[in-house]
N, C-alpha and C. Protein backbone atom coordinates (compact mmCIF):
# COMPACT_ATOMS: atom_id res chain seq x y z
N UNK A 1 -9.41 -28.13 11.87
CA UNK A 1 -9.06 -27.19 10.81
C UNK A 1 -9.48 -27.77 9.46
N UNK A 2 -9.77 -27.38 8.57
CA UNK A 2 -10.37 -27.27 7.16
C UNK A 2 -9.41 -27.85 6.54
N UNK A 3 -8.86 -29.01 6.19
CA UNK A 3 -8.22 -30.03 5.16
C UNK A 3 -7.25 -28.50 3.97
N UNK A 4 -8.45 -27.36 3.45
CA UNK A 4 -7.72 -26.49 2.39
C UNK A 4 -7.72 -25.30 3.68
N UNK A 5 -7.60 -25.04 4.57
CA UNK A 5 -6.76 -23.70 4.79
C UNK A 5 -5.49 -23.99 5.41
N UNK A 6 -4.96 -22.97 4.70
CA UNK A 6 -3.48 -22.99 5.08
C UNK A 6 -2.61 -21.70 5.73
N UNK A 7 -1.58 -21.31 6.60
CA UNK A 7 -1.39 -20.28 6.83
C UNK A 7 0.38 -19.83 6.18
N UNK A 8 0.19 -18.48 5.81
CA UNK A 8 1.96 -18.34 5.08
C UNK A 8 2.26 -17.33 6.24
N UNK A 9 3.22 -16.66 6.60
CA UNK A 9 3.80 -15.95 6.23
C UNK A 9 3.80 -14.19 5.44
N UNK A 10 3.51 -13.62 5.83
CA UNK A 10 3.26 -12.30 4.68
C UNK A 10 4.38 -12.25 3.51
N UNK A 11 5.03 -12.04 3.64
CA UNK A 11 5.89 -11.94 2.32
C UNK A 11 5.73 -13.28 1.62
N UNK A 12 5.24 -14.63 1.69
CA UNK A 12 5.07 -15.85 0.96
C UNK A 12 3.72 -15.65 0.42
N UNK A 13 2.92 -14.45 0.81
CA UNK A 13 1.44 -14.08 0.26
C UNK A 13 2.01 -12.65 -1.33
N UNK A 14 0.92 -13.16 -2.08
CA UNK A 14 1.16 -11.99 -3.45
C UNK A 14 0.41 -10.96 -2.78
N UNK A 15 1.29 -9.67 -3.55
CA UNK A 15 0.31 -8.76 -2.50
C UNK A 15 -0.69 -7.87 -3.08
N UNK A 16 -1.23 -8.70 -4.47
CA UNK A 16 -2.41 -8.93 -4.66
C UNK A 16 -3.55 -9.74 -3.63
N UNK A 17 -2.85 -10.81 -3.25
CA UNK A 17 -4.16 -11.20 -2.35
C UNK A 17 -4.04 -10.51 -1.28
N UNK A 18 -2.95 -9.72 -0.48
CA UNK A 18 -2.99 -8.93 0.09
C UNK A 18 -3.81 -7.75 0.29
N UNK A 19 -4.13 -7.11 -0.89
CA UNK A 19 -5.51 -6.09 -0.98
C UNK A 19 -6.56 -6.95 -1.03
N UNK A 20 -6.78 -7.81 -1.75
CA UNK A 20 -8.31 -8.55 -1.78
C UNK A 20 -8.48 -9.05 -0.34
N UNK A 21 -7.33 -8.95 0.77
CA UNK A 21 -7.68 -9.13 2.04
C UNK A 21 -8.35 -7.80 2.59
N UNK A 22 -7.58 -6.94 2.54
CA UNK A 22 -8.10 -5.84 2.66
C UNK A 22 -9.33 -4.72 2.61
N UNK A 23 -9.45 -5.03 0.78
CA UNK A 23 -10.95 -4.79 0.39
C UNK A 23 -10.55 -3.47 -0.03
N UNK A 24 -11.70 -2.57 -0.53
CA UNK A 24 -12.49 -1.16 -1.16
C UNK A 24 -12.42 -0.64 -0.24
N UNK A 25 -13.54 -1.58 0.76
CA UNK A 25 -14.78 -0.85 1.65
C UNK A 25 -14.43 -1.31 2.66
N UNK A 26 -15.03 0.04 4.07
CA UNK A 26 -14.84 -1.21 5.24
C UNK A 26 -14.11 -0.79 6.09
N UNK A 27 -13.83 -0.88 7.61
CA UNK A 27 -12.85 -0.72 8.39
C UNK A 27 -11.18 -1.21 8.07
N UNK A 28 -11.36 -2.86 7.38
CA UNK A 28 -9.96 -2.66 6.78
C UNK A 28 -9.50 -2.02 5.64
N UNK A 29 -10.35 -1.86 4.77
CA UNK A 29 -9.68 -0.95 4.00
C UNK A 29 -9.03 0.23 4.41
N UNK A 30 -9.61 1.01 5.09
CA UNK A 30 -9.06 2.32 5.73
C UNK A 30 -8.13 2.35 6.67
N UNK A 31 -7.84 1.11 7.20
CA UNK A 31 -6.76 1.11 8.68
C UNK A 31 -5.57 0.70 7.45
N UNK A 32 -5.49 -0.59 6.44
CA UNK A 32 -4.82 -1.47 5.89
C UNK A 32 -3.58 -1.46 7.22
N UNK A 33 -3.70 -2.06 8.24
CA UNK A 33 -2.95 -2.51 9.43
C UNK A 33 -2.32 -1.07 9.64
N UNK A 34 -2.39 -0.42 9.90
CA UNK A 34 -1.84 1.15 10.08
C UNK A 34 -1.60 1.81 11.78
N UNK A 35 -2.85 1.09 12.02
CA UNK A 35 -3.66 1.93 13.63
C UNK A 35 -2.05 2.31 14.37
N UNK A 36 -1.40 0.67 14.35
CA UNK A 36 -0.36 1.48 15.17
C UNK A 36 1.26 1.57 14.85
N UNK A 37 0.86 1.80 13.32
CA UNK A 37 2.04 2.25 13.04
C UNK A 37 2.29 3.78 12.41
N UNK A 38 1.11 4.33 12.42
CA UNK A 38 1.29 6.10 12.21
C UNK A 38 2.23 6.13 13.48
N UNK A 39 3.22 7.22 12.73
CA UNK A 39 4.33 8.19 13.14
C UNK A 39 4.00 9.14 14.47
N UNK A 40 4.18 9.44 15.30
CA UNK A 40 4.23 10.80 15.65
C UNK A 40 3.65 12.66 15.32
N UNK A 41 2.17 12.54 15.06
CA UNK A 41 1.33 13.91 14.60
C UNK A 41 0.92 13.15 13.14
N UNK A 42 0.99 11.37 13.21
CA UNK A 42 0.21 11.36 11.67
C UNK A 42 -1.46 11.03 12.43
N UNK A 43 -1.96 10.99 11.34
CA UNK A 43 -3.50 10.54 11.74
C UNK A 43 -4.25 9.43 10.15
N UNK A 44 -4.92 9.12 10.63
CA UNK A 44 -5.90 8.53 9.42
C UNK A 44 -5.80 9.62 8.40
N UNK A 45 -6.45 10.57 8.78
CA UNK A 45 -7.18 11.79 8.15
C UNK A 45 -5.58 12.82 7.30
N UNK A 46 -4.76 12.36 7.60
CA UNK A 46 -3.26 12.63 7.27
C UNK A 46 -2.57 11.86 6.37
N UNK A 47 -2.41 10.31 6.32
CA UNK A 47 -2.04 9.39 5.65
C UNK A 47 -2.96 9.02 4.83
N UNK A 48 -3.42 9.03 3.22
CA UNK A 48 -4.14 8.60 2.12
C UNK A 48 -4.11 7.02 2.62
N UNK A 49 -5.10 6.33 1.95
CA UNK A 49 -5.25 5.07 2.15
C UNK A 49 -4.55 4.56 1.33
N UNK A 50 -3.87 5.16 0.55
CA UNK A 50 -3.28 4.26 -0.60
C UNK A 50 -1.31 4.46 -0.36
N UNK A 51 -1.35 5.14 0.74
CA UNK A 51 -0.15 5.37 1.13
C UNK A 51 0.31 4.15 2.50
N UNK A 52 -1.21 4.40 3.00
CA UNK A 52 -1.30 3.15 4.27
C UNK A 52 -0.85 1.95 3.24
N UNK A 53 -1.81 1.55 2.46
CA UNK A 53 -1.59 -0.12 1.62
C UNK A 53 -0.35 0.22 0.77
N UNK A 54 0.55 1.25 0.45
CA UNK A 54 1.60 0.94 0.30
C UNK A 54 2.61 0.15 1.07
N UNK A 55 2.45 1.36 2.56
CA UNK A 55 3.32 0.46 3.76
C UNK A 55 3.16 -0.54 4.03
N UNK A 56 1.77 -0.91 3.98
CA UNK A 56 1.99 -2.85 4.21
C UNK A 56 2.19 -3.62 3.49
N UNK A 57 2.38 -3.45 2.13
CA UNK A 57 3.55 -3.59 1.77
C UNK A 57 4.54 -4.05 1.41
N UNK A 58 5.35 -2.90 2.20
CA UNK A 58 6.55 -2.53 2.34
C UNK A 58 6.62 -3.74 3.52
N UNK A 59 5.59 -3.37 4.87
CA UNK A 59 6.10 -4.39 6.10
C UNK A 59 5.93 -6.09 6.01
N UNK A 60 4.93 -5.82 5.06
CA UNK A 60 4.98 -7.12 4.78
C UNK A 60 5.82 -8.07 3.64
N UNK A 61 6.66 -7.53 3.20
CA UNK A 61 7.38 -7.84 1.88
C UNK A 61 6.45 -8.84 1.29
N UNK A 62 5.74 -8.36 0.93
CA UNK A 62 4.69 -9.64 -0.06
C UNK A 62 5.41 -9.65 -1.24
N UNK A 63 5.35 -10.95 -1.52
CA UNK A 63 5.58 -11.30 -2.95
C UNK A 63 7.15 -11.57 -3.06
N UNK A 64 7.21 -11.99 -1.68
CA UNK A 64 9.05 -11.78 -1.44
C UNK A 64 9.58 -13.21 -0.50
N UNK A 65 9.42 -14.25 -0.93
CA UNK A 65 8.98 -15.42 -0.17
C UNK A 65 10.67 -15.73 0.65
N UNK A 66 11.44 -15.06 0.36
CA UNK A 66 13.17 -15.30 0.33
C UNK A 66 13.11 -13.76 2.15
N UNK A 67 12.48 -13.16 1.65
CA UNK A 67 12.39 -12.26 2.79
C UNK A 67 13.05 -12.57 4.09
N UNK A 68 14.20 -11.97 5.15
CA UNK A 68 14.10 -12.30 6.08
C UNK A 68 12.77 -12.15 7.17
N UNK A 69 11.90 -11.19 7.08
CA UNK A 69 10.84 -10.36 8.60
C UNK A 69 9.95 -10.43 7.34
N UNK A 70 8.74 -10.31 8.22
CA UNK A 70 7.21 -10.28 7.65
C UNK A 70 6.59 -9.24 9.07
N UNK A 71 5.55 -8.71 8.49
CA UNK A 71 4.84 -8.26 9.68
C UNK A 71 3.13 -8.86 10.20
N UNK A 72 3.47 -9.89 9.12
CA UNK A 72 1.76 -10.90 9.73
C UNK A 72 1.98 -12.26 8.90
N UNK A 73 0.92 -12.37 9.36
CA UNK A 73 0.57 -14.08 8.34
C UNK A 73 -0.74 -13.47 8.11
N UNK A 74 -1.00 -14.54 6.29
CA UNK A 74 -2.02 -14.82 6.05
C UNK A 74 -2.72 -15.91 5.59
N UNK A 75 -4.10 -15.96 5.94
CA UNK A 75 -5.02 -17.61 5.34
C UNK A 75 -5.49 -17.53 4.26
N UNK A 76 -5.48 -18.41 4.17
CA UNK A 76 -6.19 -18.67 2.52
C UNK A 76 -6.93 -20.33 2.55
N UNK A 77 -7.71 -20.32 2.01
CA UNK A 77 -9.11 -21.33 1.83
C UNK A 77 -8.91 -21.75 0.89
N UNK A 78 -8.45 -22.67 0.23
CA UNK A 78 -8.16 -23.37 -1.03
C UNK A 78 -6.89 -22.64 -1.25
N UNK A 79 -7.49 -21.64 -2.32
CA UNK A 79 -6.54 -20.27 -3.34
C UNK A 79 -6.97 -18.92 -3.11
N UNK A 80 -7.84 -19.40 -2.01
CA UNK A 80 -8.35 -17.88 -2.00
C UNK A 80 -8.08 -16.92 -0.46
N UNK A 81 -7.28 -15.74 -0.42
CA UNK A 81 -6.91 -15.42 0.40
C UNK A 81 -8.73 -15.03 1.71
N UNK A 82 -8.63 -15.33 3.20
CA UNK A 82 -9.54 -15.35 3.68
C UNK A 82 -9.33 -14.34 5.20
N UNK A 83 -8.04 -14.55 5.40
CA UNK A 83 -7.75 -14.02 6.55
C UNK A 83 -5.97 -13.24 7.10
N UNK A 84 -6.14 -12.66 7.61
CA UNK A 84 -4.75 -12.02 8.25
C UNK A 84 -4.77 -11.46 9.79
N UNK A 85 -3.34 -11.95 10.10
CA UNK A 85 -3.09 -11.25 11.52
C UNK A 85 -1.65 -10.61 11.54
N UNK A 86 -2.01 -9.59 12.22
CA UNK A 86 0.05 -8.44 11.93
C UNK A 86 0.19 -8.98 13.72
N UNK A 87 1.44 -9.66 13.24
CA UNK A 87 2.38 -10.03 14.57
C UNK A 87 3.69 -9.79 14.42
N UNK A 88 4.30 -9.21 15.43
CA UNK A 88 5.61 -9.13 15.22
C UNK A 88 5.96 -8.46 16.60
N UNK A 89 7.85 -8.03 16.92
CA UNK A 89 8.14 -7.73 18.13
C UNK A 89 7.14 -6.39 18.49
N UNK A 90 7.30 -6.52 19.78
CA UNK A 90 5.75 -5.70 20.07
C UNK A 90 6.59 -4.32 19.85
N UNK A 91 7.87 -3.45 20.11
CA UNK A 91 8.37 -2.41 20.03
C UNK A 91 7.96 -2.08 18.36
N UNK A 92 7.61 -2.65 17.14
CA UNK A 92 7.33 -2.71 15.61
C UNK A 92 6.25 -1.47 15.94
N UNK A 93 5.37 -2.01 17.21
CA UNK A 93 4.42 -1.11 16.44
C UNK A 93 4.33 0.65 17.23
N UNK A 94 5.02 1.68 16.90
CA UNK A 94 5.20 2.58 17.26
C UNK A 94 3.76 3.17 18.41
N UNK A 95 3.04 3.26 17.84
CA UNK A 95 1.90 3.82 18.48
C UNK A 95 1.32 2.77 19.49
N UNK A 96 1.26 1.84 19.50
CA UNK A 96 0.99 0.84 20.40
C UNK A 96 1.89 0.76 21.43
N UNK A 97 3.21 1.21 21.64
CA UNK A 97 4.16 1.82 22.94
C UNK A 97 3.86 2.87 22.70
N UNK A 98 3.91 4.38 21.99
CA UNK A 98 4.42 5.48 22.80
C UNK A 98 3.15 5.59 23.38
N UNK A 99 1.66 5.48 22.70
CA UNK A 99 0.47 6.10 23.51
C UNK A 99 -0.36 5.07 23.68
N UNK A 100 -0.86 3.89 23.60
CA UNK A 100 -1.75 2.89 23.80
C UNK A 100 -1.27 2.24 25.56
N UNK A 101 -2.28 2.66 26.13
CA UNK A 101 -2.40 2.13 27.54
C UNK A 101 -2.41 0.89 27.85
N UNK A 102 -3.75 0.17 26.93
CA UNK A 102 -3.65 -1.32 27.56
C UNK A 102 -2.40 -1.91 27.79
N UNK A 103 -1.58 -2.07 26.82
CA UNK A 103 -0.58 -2.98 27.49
C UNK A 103 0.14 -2.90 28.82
N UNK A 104 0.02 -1.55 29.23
CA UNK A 104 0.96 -1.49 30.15
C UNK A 104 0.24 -1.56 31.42
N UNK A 105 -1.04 -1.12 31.56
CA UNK A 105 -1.88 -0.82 32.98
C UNK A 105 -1.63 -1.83 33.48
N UNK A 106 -1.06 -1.38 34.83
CA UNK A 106 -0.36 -2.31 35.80
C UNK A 106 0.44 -3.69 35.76
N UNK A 107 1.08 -3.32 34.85
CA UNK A 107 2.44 -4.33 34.71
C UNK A 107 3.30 -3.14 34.50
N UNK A 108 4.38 -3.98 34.94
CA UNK A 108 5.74 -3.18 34.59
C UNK A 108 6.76 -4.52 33.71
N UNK A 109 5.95 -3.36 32.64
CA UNK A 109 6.57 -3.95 31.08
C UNK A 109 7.57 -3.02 30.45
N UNK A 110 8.50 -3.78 29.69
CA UNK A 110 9.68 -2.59 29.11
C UNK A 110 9.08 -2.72 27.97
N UNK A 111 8.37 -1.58 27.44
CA UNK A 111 7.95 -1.37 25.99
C UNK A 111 9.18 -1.71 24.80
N UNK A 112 9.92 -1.58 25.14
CA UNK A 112 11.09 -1.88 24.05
C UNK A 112 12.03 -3.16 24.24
N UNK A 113 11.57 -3.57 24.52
CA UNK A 113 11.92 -5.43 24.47
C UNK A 113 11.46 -6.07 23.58
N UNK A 114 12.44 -6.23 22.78
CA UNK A 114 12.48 -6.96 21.43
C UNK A 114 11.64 -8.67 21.63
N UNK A 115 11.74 -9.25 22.49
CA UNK A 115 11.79 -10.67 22.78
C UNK A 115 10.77 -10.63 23.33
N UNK A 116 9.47 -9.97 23.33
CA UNK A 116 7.63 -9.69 23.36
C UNK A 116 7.23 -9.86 21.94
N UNK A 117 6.57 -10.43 21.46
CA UNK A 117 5.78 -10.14 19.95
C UNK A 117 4.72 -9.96 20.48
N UNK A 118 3.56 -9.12 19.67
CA UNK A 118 2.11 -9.04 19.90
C UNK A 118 1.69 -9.20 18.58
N UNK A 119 0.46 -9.80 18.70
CA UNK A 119 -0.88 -9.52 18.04
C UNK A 119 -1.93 -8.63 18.11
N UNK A 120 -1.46 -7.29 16.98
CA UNK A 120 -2.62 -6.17 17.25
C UNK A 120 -3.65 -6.11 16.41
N UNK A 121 -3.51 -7.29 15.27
CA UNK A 121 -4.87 -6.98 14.43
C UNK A 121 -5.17 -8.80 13.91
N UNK A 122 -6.17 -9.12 14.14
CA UNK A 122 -6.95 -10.63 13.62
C UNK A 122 -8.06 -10.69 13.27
N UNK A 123 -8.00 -10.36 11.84
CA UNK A 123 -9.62 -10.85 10.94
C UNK A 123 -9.76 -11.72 9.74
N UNK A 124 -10.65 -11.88 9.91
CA UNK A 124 -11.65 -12.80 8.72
C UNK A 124 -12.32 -11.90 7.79
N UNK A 125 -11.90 -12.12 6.57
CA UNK A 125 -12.70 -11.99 5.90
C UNK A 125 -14.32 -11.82 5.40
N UNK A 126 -15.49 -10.87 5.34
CA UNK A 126 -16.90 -11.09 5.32
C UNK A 126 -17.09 -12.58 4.37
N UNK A 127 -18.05 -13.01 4.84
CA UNK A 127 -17.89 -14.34 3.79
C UNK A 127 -17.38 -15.65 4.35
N UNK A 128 -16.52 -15.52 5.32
CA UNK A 128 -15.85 -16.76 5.67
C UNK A 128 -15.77 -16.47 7.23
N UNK A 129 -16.36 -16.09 7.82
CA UNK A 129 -16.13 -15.92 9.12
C UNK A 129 -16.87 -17.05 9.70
N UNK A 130 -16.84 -17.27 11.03
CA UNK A 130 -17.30 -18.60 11.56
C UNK A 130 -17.29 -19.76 11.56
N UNK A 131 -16.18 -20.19 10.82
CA UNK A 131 -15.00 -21.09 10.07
C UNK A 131 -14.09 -21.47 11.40
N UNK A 132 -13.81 -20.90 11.81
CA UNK A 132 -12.26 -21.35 12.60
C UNK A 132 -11.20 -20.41 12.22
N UNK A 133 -10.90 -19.88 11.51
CA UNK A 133 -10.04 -19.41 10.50
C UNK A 133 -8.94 -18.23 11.81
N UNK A 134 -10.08 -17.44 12.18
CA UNK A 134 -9.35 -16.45 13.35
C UNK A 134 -8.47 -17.52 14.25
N UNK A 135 -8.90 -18.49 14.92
CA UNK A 135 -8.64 -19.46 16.02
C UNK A 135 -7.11 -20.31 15.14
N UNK A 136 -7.02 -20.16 13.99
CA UNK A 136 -6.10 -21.13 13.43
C UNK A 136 -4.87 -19.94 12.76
N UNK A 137 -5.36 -18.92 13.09
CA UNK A 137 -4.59 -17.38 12.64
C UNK A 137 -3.71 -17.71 13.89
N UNK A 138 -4.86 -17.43 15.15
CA UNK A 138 -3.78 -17.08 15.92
C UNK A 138 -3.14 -18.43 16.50
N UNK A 139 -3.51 -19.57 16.63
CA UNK A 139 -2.47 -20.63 16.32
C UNK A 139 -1.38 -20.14 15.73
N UNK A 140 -1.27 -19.70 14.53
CA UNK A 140 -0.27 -19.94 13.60
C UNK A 140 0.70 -18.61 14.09
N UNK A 141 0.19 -17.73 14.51
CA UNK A 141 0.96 -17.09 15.56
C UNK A 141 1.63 -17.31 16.50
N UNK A 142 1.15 -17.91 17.50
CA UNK A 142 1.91 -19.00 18.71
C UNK A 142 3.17 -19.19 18.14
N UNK A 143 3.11 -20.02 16.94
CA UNK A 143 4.01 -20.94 16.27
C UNK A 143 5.32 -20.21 15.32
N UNK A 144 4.75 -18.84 14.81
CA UNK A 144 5.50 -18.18 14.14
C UNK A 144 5.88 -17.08 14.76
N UNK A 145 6.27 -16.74 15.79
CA UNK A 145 6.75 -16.20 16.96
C UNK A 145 7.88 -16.68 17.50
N UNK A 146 7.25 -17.91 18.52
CA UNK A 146 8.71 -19.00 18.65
C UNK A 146 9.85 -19.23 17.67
N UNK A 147 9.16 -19.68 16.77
CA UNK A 147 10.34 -19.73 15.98
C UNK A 147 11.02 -18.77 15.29
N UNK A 148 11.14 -17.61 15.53
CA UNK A 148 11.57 -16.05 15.20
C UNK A 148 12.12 -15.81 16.47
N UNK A 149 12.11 -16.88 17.88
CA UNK A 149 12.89 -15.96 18.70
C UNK A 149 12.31 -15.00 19.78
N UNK A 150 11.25 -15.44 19.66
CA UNK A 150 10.29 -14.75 20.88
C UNK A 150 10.17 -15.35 22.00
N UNK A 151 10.40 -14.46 23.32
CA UNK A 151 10.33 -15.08 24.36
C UNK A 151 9.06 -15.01 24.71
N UNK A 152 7.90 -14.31 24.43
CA UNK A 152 6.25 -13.82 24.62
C UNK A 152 5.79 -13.93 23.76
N UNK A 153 4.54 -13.76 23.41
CA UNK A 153 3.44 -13.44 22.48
C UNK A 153 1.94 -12.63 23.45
N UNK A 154 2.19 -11.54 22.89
CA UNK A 154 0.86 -11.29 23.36
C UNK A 154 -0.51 -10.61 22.66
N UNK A 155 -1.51 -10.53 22.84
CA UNK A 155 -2.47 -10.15 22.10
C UNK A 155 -3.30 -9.12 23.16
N UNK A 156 -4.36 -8.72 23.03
CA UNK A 156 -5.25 -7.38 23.40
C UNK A 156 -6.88 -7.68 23.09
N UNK A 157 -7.56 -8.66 23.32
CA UNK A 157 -8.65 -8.86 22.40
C UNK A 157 -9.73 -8.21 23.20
N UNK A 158 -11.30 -7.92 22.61
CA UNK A 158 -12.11 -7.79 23.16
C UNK A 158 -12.84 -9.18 23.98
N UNK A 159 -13.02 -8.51 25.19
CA UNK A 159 -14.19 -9.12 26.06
C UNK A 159 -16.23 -9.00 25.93
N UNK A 160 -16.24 -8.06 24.83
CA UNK A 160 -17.58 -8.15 24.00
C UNK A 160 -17.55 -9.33 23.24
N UNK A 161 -18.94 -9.24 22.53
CA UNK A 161 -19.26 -10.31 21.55
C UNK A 161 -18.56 -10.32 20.05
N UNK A 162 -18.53 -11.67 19.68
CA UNK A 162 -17.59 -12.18 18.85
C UNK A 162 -17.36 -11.12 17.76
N UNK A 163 -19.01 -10.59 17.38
CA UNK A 163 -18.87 -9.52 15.95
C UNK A 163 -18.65 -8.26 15.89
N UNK A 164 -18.70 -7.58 17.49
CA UNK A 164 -18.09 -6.43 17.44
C UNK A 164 -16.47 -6.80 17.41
N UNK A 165 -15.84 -7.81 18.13
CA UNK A 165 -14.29 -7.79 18.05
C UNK A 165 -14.18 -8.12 16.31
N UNK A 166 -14.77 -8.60 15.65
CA UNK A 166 -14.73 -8.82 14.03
C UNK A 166 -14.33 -7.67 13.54
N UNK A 167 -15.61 -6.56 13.69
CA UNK A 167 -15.59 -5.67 13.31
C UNK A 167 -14.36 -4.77 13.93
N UNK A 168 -13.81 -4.72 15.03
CA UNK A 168 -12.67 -3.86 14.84
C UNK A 168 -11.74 -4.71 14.82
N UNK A 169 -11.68 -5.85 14.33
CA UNK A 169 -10.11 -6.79 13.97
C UNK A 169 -9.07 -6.80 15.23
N UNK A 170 -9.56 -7.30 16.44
CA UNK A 170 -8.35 -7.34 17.21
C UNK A 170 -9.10 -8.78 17.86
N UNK A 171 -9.91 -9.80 17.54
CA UNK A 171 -10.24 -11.04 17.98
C UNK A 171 -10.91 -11.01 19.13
N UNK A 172 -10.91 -12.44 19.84
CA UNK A 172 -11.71 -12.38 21.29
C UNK A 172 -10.99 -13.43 21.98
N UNK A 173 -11.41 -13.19 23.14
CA UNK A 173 -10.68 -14.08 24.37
C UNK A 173 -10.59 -15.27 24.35
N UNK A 174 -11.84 -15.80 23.72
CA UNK A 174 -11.46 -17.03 23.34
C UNK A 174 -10.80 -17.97 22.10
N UNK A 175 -10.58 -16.80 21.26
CA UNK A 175 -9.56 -17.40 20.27
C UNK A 175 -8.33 -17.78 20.89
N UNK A 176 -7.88 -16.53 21.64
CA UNK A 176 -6.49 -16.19 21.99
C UNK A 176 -6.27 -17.62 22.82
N UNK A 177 -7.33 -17.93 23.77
CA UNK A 177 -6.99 -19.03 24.79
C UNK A 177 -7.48 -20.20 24.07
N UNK A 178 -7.71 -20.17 22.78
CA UNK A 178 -7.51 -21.22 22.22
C UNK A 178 -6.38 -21.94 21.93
N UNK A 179 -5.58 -20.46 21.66
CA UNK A 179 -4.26 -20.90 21.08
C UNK A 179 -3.01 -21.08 21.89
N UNK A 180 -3.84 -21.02 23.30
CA UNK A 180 -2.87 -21.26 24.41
C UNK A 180 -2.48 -20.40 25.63
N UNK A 181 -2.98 -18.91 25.05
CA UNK A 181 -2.90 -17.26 25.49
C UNK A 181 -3.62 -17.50 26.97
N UNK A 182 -2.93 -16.76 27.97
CA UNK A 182 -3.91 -16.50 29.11
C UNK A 182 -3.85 -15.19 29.33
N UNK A 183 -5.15 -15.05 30.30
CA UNK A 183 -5.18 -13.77 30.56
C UNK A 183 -4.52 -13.06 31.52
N UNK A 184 -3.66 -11.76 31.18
CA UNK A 184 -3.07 -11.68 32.28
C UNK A 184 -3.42 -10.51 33.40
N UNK A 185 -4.39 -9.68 32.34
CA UNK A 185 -4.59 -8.43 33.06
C UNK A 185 -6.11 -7.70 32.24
N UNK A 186 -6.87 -7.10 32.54
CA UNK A 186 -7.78 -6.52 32.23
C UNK A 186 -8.01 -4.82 32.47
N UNK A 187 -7.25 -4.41 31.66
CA UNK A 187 -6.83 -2.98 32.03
C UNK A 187 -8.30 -1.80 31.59
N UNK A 188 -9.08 -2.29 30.89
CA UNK A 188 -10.39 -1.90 30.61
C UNK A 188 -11.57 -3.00 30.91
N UNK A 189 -12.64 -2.29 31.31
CA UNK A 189 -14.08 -3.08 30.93
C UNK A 189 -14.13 -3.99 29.86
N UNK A 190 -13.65 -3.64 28.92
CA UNK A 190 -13.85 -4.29 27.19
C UNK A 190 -12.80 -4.98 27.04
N UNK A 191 -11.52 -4.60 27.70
CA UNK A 191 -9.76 -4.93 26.57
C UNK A 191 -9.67 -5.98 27.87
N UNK A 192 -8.57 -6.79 27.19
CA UNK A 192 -8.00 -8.19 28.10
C UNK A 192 -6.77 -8.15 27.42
N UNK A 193 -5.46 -8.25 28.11
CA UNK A 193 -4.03 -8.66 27.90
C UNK A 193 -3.63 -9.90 27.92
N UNK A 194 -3.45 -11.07 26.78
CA UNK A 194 -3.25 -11.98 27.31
C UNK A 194 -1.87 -12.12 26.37
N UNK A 195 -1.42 -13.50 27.46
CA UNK A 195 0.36 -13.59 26.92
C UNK A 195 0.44 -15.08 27.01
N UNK A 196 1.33 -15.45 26.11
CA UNK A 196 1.95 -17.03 26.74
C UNK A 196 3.58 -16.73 26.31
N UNK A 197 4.23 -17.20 27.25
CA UNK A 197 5.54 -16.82 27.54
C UNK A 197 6.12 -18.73 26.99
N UNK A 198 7.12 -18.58 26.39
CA UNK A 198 7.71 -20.00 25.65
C UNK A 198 8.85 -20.39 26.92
């Protein structure tokens, strides 16, 4: 790991660097961690983007270092914010239980079990990618899980190449089993379920 990156916490991040994670332009700009937390009949095309980067926020209490819950961590490279991943109990993210398949194809998982965290979104920043930075995200996940009380951690990454999983921010198989993650199930061609249980 890089002597200057370091990982917080979301609410121990300003949530100024919070948008400069984010960006203008771009796939994160438009999700700003959202995918699976629209409501019930919301859509992209329904929620303004500036209503999305309100809610995160809100989930992330940035700028709130006293906070009990966060809904990610983020990196930063010296002073400069570089990277983020939204982890938290996996029931947090609404749309990721009521309609997202992968997790469940062929396990019998209780979607509402508090004592699962997942990892549904891990990116780098343009500019700083190929660093380590994803691989030390989700490290810092592992780590900030457990100690919140998690009996799991799991993630969803692609089984394509490194820059399409970039590009839609959910990592790759071998970050995850960097950080300790195995695989437990392959419910698509592309998607992989992996978990490490504490």
């Amino acid at each position: 790991m890089d002597a200057e990156l370091s990982v917080v916490p979301g609410n121990e991040a300003e949530c100024a660097d919070l948008q400069a994670l984010f960006g203008t332009r771009g796939p994160a700009s438009r999700c700003q961690c959202q995918r699976y937390k629209l409501a019930p009949r919301e859509s992209f095309a329904s929620v303004p983007a500036e209503v999305r980067a309100d809610r995160l926020r809100r989930q992330t209490d940035c700028g709130h270092p006293q906070a009990d819950a966060t809904s990610g961590l983020v990196a930063y490279l010296a002073s400069e914010p570089v990277g983020w991943c939204a982890v938290e109990p996996r029931p947090r993210y609404d749309g990721l239980v009521r309609v997202y398949k992968v997790p469940w194809a062929g396990r019998a998982e209780d979607p509402a079990d508090e004592g699962v965290w997942a990892v549904t979104c891990l990116f780098t920043r343009a500019g700083f990618r190929r660093r380590g930075i994803s691989r030390e995200l989700a490290l810092a996940a592992v780590g900030f899980a457990r100690a919140r009380g998690a009996r799991a951690l799991e993630a969803y990454p692609m089984t394509t190449t490194a820059t399409i999983a970039e590009e839609l921010h959910v990592g790759t198989v071998d970050t995850f089993a960097a950080a300790g993650l195995r695989k437990v199930s392959s419910p698509t061609p592309r998607r992989v379920v992996m978990r490490i249980d504490y």
